[in-house]
Protein backbone atom coordinates (compact mmCIF):
# COMPACT_ATOMS: atom_id res chain seq x y z
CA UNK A 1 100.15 -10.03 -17.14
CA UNK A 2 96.60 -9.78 -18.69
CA UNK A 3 95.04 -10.65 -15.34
CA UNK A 4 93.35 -13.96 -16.44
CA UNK A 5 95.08 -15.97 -13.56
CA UNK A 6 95.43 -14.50 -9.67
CA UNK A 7 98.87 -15.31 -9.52
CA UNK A 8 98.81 -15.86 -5.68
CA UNK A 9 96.02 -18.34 -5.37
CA UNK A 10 97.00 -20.78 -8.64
CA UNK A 11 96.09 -23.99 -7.83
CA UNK A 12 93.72 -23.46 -4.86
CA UNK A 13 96.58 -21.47 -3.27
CA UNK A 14 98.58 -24.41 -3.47
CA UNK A 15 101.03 -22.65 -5.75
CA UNK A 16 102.30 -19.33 -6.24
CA UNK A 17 103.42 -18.16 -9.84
CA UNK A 18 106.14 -16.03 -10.42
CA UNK A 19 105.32 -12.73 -12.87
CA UNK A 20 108.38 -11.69 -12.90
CA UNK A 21 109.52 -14.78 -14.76
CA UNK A 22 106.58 -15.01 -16.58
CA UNK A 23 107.08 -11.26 -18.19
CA UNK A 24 110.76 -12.22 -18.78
CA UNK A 25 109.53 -14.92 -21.10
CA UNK A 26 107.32 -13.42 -23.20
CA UNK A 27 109.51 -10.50 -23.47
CA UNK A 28 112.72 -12.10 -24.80
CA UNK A 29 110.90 -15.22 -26.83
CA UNK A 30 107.99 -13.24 -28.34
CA UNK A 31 107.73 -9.57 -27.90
CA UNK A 32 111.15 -8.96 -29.02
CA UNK A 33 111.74 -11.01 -31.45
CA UNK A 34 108.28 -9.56 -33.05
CA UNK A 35 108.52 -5.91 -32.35
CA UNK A 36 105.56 -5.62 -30.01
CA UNK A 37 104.99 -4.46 -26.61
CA UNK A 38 104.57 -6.93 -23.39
CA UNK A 39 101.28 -6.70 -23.44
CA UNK A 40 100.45 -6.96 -26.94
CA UNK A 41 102.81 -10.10 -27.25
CA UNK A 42 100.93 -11.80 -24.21
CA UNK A 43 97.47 -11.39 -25.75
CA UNK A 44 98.88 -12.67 -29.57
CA UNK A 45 99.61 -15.90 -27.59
CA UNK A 46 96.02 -16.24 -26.36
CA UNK A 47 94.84 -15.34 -29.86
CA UNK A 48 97.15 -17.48 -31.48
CA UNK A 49 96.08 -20.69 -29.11
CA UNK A 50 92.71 -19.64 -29.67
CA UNK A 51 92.85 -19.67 -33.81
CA UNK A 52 94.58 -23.11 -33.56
CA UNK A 53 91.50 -24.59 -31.29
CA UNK A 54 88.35 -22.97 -33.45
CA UNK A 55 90.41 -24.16 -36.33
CA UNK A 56 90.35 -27.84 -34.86
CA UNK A 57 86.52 -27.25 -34.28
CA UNK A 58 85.87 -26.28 -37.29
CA UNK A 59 87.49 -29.32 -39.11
CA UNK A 60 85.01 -31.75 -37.04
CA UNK A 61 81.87 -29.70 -37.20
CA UNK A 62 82.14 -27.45 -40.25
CA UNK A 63 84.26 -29.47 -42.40
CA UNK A 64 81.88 -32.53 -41.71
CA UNK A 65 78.91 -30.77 -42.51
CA UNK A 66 77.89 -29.55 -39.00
CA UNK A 67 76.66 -26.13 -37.89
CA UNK A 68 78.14 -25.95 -34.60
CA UNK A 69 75.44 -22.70 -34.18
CA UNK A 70 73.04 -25.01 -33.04
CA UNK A 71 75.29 -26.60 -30.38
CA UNK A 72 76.44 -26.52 -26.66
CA UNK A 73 80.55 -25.95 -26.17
CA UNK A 74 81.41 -27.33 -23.22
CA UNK A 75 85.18 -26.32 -22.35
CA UNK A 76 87.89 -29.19 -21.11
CA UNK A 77 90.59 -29.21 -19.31
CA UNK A 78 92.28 -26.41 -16.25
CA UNK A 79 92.20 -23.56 -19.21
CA UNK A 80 89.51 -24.74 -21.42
CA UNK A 81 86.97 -22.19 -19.78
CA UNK A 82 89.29 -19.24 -20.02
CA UNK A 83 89.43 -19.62 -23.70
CA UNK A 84 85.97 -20.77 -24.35
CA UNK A 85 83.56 -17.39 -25.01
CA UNK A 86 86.15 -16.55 -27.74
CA UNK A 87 86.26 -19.84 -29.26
CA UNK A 88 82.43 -19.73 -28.87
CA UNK A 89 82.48 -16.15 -30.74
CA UNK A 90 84.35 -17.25 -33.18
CA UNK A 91 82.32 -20.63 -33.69
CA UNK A 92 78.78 -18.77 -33.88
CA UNK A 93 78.10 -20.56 -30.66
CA UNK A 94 75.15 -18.92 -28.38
CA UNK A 95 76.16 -21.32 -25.44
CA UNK A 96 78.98 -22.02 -23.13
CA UNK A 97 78.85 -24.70 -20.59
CA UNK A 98 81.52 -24.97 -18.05
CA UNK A 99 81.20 -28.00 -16.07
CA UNK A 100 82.35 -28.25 -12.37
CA UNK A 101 85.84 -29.82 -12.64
CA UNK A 102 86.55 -29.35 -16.48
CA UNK A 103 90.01 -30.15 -15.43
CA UNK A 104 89.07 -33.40 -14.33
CA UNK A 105 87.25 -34.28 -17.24
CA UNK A 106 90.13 -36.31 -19.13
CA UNK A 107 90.34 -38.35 -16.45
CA UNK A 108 87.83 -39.12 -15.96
CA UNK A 109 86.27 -40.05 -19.39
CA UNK A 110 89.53 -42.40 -19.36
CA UNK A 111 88.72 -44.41 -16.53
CA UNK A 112 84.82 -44.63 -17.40
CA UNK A 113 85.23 -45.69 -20.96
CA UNK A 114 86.14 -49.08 -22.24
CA UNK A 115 89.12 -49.64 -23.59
CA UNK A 116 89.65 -49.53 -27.16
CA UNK A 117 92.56 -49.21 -29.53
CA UNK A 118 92.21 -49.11 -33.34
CA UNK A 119 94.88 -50.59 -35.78
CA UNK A 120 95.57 -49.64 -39.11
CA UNK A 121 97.54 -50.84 -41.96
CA UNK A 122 98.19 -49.23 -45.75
CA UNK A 123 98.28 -52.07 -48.60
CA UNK A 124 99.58 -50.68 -51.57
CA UNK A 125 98.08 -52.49 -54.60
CA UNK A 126 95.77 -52.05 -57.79
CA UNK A 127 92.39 -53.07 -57.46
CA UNK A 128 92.52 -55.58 -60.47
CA UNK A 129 95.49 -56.91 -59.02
CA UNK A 130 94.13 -57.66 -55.27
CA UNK A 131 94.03 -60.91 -53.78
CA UNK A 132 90.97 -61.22 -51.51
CA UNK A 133 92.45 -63.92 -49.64
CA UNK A 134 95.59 -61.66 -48.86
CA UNK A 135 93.76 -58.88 -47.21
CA UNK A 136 91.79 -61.51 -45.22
CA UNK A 137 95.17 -62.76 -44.01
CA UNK A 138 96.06 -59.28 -43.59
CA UNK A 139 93.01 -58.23 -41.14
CA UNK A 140 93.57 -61.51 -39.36
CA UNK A 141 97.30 -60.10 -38.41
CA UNK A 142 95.21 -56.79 -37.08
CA UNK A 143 92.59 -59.14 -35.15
CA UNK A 144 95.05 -61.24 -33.74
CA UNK A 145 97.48 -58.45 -32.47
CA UNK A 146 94.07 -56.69 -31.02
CA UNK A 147 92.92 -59.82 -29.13
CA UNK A 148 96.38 -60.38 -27.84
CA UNK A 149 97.12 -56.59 -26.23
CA UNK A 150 93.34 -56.46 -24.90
CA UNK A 151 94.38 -59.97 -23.09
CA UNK A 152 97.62 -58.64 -22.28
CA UNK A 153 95.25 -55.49 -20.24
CA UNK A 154 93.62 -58.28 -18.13
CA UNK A 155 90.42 -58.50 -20.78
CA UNK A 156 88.56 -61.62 -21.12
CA UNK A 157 87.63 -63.08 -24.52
CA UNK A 158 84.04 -62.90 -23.80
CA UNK A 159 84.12 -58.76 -22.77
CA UNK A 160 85.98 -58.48 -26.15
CA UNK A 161 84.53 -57.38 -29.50
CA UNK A 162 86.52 -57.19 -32.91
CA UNK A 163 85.08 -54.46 -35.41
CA UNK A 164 86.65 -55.07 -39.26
CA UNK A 165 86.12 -51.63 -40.92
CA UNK A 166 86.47 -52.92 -44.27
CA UNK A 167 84.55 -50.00 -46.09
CA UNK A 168 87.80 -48.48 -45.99
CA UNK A 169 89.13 -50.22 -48.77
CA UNK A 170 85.34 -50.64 -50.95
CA UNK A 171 85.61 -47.01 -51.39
CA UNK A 172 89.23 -47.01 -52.31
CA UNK A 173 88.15 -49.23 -54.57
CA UNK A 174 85.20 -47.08 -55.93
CA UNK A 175 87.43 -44.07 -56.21
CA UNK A 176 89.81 -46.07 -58.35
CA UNK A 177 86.99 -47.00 -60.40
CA UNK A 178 85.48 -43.88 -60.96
CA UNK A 179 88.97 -42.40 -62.15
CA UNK A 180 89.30 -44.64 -64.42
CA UNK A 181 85.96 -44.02 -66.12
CA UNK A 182 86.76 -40.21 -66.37
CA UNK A 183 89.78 -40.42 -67.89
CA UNK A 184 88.14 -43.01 -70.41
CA UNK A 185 85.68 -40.51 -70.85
CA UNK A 186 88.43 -38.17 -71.66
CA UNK A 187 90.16 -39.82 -74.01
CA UNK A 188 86.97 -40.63 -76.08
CA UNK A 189 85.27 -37.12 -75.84
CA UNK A 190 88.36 -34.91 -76.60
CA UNK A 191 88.88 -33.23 -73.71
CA UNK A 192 91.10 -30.37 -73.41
CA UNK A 193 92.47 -30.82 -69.49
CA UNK A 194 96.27 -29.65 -69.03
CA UNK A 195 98.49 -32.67 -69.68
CA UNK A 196 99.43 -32.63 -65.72
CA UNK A 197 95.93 -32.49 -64.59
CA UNK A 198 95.42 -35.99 -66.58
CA UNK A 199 98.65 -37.64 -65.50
CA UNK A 200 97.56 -36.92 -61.87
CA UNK A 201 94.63 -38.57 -62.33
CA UNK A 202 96.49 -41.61 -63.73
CA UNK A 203 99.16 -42.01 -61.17
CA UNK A 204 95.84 -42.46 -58.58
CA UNK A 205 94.17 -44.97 -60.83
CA UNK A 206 97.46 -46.99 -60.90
CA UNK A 207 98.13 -46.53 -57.37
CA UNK A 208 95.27 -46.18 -55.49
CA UNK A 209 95.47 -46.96 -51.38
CA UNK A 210 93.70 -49.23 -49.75
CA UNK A 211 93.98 -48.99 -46.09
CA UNK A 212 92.72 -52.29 -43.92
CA UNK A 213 91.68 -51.03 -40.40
CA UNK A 214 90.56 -53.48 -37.59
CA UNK A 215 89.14 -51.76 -34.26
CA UNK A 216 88.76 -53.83 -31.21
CA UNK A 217 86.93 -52.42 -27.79
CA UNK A 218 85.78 -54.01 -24.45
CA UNK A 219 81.51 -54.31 -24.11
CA UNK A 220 80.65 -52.64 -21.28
């Protein structure tokens, strides 16, 4: 409809797509329903799909302190490079780089990368109140369920590596701590916060979450 695929050579030629059925379907499902013509209705899907991927860019560039100005986009996957220059655009990227099977890519990053799998587990408890030897037990659980589904993939003990992310729960901990100072500091100083702005703080000082996560990989 907006003359982004050749329908009669889709796939190589392999397969032929039917436009017909294609303008049926955005008719009835979306131009319809919101009172615009064919056309219009195709091109809000590509802008719609479009928003959702700069927005997921944006949350792991922007959002992490990145400029993604300064960077490359290189498009994945059989549509990726039809929707990259607006994604791009909309990023501040200069550069697009298509690579020469981007649909291909997936697949192959999967069978070149070691495996890995990453388990995580919430433990609901106050700071004061936390056994060490408890969330020891707890990443042993993680390390032992790890070891046993990387053997259970045909991995050897000495190609395997266990990673204990235990930061996780030291700044749980720090952010329960610092809570409780400020609303100390609160108490003693006067303050004139809302009465539900200081009971939110409280119900995170007396239930802060500490979240034990265990990663385990194969070394290359």
């Amino acid at each position: 409809m907006l003359g982004r695929i050749n329908p009669d050579y889709f796939l190589g030629g392999e397969t032929r797509l039917d436009v017909g059925l294609a303008r049926k379907a955005v008719l009835e499902r979306a131009a319809k329903p919101a009172g615009l013509e064919l056309i219009q209705a195709a091109q809000a899907i590509i802008d719609i799909a479009n928003a959702k991927m700069t927005s997921a860019l944006y949350f792991i560039s922007v959002e992490q302190g990145i400029d993604p100005r300064g960077y490359v986009l290189v498009p994945s996957g059989g549509a990726g490079p039809m929707q990259a220059v607006a994604i791009a655009r909309a990023l501040g990227v200069r550069t697009v780089l298509i690579p020469p099977t981007p649909g291909l890519n997936s697949a192959v990053g999967l069978l070149a990368t070691d495996l890995k799998h990453e388990f995580v587990r919430t433990y609901m408890k106050q700071a004061s109140q936390t056994d060490p030897a408890h969330l020891a037990a707890v990443f042993d659980e993680m390390e032992k369920s790890a070891r046993g589904l990387l053997r259970e993939e045909g991995v050897t003990l000495e190609r395997t590596r266990i990673v204990r992310r235990d930061r996780d729960v030291l700044c749980r901990a720090i952010l329960q701590l610092r809570s409780k100072s400020r609303i100390a500091s609160t108490a003693k100083h006067g303050s004139r916060w809302p009465r539900r702005s200081t009971s939110a703080m409280r119900r995170l000082t007396v239930l802060p979450t500490s979240a034990s996560r265990c990663s385990s990989s194969t070394c290359a």
